[in-house]
PDB file of N, CA and C in Angstrom:
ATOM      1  N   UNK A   1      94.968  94.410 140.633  1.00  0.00           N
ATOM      2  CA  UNK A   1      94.522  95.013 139.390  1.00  0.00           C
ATOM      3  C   UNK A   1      94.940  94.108 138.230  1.00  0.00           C
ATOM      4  N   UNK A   2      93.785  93.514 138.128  1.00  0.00           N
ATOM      5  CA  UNK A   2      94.089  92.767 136.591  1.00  0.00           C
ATOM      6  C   UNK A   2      94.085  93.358 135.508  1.00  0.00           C
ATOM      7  N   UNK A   3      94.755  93.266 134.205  1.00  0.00           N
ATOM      8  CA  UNK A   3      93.891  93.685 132.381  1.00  0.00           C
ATOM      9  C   UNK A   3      94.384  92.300 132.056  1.00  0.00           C
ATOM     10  N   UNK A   4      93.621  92.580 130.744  1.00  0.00           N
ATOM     11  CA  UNK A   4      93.278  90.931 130.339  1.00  0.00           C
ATOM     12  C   UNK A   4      93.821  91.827 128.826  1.00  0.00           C
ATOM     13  N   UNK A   5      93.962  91.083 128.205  1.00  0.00           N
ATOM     14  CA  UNK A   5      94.647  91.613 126.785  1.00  0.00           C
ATOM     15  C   UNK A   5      94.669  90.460 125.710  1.00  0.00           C
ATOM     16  N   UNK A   6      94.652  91.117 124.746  1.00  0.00           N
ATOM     17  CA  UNK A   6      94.012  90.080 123.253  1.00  0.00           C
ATOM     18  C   UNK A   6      94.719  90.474 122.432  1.00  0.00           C
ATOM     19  N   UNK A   7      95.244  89.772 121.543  1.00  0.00           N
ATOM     20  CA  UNK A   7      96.220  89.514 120.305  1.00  0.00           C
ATOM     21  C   UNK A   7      95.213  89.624 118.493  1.00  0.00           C
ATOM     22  N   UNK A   8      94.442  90.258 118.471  1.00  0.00           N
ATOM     23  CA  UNK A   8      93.772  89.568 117.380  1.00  0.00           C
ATOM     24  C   UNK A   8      94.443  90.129 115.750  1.00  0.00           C
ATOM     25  N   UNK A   9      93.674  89.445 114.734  1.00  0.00           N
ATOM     26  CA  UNK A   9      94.954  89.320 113.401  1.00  0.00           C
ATOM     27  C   UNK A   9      93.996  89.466 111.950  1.00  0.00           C
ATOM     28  N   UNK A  10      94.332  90.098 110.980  1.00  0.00           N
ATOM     29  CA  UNK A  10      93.309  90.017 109.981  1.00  0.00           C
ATOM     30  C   UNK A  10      93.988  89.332 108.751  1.00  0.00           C
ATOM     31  N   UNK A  11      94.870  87.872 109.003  1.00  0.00           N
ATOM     32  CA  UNK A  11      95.079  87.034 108.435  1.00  0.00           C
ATOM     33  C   UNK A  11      94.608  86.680 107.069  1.00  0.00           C
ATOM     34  N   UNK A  12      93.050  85.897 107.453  1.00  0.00           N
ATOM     35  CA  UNK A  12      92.461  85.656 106.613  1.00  0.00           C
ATOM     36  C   UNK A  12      91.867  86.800 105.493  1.00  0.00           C
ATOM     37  N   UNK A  13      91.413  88.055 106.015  1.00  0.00           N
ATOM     38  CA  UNK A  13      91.185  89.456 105.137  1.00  0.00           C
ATOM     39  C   UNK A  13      91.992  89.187 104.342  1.00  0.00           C
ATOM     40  N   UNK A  14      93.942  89.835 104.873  1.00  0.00           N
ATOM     41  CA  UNK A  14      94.787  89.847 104.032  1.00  0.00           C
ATOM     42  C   UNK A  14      95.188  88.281 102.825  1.00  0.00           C
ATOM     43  N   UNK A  15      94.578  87.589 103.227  1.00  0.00           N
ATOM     44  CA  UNK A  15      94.991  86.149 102.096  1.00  0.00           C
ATOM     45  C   UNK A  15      94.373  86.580 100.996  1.00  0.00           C
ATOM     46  N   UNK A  16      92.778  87.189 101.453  1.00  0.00           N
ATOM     47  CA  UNK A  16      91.947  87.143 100.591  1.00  0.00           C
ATOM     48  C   UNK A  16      92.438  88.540  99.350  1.00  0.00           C
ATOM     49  N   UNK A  17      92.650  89.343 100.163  1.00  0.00           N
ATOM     50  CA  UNK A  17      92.738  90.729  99.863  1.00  0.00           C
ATOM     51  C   UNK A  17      94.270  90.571  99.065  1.00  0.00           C
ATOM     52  N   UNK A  18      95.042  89.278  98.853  1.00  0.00           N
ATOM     53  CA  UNK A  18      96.366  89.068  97.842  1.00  0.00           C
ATOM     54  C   UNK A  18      95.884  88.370  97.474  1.00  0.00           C
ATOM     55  N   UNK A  19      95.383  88.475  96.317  1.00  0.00           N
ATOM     56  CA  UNK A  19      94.899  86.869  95.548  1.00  0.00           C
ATOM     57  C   UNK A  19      94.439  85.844  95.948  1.00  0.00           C
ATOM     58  N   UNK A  20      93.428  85.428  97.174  1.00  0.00           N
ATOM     59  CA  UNK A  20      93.084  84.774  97.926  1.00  0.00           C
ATOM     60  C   UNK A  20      94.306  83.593  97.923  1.00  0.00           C
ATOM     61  N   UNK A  21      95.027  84.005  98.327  1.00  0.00           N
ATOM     62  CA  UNK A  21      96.120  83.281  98.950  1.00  0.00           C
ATOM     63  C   UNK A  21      95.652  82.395  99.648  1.00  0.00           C
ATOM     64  N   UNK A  22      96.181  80.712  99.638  1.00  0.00           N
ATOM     65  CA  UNK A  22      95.552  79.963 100.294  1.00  0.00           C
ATOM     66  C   UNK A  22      96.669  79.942 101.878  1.00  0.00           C
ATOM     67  N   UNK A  23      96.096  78.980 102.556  1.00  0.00           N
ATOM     68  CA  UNK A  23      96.605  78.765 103.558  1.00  0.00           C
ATOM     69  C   UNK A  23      97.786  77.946 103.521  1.00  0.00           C
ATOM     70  N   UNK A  24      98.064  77.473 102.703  1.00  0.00           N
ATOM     71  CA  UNK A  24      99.016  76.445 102.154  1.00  0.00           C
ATOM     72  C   UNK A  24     100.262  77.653 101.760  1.00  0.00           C
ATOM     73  N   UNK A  25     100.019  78.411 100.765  1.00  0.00           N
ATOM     74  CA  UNK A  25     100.819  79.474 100.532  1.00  0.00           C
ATOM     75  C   UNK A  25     101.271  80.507 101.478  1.00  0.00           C
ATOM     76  N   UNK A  26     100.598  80.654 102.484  1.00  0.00           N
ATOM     77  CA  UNK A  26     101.335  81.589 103.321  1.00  0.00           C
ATOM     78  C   UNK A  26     102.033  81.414 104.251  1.00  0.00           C
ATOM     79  N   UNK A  27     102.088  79.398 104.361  1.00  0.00           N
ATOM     80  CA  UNK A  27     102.132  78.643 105.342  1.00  0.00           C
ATOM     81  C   UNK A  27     104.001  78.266 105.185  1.00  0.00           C
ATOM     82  N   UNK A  28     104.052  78.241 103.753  1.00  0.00           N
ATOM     83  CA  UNK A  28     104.955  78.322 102.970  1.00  0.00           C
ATOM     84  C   UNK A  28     106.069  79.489 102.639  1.00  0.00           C
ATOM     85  N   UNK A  29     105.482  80.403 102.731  1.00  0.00           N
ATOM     86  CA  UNK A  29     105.999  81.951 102.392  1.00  0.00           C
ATOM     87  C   UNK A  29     106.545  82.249 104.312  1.00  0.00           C
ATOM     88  N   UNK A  30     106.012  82.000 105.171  1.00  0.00           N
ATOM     89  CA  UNK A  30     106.194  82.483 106.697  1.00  0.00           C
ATOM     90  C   UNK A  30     106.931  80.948 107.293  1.00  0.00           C
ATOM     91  N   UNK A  31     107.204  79.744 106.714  1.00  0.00           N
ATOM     92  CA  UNK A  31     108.024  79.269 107.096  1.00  0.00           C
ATOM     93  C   UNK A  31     107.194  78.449 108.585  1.00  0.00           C
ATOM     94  N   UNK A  32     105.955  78.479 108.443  1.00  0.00           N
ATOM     95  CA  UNK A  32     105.334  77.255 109.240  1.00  0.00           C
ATOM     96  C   UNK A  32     104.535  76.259 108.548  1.00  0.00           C
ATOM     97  N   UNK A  33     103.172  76.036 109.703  1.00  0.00           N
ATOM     98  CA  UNK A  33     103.065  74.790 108.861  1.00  0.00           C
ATOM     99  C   UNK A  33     101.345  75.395 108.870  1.00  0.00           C
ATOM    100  N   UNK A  34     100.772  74.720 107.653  1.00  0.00           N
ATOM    101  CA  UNK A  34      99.021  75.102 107.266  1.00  0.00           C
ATOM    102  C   UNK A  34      98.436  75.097 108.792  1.00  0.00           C
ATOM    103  N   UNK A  35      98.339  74.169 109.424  1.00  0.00           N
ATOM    104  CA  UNK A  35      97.631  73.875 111.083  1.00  0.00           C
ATOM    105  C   UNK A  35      98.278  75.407 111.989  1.00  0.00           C
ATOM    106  N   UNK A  36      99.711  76.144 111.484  1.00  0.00           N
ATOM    107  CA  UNK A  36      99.914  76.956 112.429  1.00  0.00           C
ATOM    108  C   UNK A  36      98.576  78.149 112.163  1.00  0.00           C
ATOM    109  N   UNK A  37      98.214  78.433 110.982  1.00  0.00           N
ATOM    110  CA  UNK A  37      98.031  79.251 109.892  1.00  0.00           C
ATOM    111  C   UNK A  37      96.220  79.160 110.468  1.00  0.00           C
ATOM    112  N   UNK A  38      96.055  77.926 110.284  1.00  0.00           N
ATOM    113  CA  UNK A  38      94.094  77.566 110.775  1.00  0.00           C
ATOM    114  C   UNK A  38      94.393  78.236 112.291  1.00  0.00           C
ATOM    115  N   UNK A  39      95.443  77.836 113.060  1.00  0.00           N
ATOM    116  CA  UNK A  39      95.343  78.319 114.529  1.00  0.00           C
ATOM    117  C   UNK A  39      94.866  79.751 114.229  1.00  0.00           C
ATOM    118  N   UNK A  40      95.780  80.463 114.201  1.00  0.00           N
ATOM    119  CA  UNK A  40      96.012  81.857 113.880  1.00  0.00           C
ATOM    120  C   UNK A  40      94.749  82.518 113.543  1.00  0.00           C
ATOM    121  N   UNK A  41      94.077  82.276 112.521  1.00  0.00           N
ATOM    122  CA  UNK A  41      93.089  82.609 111.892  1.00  0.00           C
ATOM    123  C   UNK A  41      91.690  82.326 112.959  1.00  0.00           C
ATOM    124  N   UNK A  42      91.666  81.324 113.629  1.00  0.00           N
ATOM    125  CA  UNK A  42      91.035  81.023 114.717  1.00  0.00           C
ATOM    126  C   UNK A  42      91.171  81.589 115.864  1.00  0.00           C
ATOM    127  N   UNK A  43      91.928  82.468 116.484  1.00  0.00           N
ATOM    128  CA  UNK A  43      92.704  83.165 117.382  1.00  0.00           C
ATOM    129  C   UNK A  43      92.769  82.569 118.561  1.00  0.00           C
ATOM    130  N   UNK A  44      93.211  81.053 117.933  1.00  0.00           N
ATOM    131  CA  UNK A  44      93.624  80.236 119.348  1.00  0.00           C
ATOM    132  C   UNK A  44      95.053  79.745 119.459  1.00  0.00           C
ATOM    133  N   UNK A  45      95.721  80.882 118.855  1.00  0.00           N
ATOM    134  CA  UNK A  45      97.127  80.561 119.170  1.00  0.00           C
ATOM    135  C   UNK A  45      97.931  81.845 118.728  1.00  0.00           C
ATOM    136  N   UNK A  46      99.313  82.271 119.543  1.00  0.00           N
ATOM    137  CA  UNK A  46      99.426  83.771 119.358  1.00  0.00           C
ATOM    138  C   UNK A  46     100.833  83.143 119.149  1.00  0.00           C
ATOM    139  N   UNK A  47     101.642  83.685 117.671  1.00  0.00           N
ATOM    140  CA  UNK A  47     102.897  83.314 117.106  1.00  0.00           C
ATOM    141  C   UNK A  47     103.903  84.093 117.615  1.00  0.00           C
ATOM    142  N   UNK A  48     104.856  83.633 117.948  1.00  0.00           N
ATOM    143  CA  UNK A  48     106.067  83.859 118.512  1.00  0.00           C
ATOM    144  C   UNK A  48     106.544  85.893 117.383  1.00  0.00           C
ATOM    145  N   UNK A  49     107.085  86.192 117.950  1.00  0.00           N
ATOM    146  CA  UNK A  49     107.411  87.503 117.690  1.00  0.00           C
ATOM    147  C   UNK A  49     108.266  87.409 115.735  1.00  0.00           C
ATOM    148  N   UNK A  50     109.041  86.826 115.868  1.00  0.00           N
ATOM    149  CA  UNK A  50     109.534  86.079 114.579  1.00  0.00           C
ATOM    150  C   UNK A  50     108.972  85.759 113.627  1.00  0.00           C
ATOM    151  N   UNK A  51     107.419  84.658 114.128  1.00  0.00           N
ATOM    152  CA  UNK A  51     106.434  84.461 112.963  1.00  0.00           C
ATOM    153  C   UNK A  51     105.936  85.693 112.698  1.00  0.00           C
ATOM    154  N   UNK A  52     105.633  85.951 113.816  1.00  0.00           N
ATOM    155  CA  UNK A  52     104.847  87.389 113.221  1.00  0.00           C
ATOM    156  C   UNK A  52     105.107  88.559 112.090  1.00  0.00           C
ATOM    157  N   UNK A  53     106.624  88.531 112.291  1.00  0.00           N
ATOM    158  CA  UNK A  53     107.086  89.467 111.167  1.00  0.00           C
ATOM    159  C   UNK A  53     107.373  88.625 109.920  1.00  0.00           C
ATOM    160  N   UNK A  54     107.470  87.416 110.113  1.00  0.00           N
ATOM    161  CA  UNK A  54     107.573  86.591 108.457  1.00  0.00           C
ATOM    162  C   UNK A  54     106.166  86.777 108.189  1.00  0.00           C
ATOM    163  N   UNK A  55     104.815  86.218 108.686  1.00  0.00           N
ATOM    164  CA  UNK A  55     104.215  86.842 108.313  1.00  0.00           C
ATOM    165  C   UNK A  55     103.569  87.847 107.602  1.00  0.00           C
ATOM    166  N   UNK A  56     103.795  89.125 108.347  1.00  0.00           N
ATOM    167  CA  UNK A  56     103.928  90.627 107.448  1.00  0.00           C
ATOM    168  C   UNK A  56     104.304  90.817 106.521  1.00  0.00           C
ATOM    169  N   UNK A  57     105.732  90.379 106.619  1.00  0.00           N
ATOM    170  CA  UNK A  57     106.395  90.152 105.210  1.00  0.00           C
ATOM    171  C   UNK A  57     105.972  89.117 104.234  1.00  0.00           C
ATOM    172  N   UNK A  58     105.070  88.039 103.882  1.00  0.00           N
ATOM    173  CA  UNK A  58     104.514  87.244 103.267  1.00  0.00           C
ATOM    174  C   UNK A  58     103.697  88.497 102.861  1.00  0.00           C
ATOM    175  N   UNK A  59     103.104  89.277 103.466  1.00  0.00           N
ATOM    176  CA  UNK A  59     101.829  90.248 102.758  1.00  0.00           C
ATOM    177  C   UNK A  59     102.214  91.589 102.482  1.00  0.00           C
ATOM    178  N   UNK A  60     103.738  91.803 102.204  1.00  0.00           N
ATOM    179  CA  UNK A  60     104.364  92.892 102.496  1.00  0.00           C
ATOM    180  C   UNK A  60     103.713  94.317 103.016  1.00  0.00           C
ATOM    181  N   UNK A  61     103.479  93.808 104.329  1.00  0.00           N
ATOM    182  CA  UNK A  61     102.950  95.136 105.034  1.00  0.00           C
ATOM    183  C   UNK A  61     103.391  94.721 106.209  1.00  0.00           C
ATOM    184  N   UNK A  62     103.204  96.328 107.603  1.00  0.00           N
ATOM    185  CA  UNK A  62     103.904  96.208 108.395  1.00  0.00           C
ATOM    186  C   UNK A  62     103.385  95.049 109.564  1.00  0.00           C
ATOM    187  N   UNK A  63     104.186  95.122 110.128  1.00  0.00           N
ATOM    188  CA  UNK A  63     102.961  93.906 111.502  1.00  0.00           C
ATOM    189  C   UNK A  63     101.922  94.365 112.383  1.00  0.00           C
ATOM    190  N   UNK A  64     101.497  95.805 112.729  1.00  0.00           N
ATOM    191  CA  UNK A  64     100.799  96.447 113.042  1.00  0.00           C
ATOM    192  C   UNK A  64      99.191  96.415 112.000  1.00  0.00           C
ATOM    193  N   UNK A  65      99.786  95.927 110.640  1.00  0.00           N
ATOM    194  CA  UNK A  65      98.623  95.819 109.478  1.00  0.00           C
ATOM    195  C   UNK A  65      98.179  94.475 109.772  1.00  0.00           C
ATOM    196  N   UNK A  66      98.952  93.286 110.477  1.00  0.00           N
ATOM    197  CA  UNK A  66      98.629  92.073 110.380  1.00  0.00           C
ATOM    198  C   UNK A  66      97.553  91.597 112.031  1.00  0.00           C
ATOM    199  N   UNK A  67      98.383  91.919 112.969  1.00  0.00           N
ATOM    200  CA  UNK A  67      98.019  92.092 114.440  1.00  0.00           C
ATOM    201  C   UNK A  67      97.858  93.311 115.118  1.00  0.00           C
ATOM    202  N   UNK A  68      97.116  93.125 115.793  1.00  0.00           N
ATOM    203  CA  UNK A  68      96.536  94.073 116.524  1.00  0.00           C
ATOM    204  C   UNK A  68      96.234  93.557 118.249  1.00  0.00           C
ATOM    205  N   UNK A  69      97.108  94.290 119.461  1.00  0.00           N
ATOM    206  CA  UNK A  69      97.260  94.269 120.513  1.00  0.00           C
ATOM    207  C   UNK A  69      95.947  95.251 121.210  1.00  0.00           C
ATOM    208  N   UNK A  70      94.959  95.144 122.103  1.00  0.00           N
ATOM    209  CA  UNK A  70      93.885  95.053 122.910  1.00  0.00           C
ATOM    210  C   UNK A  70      94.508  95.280 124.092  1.00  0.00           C
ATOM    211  N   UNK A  71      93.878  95.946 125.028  1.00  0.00           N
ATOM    212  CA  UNK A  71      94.236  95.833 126.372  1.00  0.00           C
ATOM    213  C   UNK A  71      92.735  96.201 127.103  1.00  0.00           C
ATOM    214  N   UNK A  72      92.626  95.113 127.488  1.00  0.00           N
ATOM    215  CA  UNK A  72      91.173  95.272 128.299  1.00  0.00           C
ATOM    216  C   UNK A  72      91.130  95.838 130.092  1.00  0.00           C
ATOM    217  N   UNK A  73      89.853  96.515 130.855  1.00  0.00           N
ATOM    218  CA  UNK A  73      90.106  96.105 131.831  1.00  0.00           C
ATOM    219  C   UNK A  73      90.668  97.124 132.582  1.00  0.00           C
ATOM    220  N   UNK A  74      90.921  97.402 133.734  1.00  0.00           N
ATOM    221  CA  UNK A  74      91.694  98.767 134.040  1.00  0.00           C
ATOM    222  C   UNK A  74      92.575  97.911 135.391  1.00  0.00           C
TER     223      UNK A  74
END
């Protein structure tokens, strides 16, 4: 019995939705680097538990507002 499960993130919404925050700025504020930030937004890369909550906190909301966990599959 497989599930397959997906990480996805409304990153880019929230940049836009704070002052279109660039990628540079949040890249800055969460303590990585712009390329982590394009990953992310691309959902070809899933940030360590840590980024994730600097993150949140860059958009002060919870991490549940930022990511969103999927579980596919039975």
């Amino acid at each position: 019995m497989t599930r397959a499960s997906r990480i996805s993130n409304r990153i880019r919404r929230l940049r836009f939705d704070n002052g279109e925050m660039t990628q540079e700025e949040l890249a800055t504020r969460a303590g990585c680097t712009r390329q982590t930030v394009i990953a992310l937004e691309q959902g070809k890369y899933v940030p360590s538990i840590k980024l994730a909550f600097r993150i949140a906190r860059a958009f002060n909301v919870k991490l549940e507002d930022v990511f969103q966990y999927e579980e596919t599959g039975k």
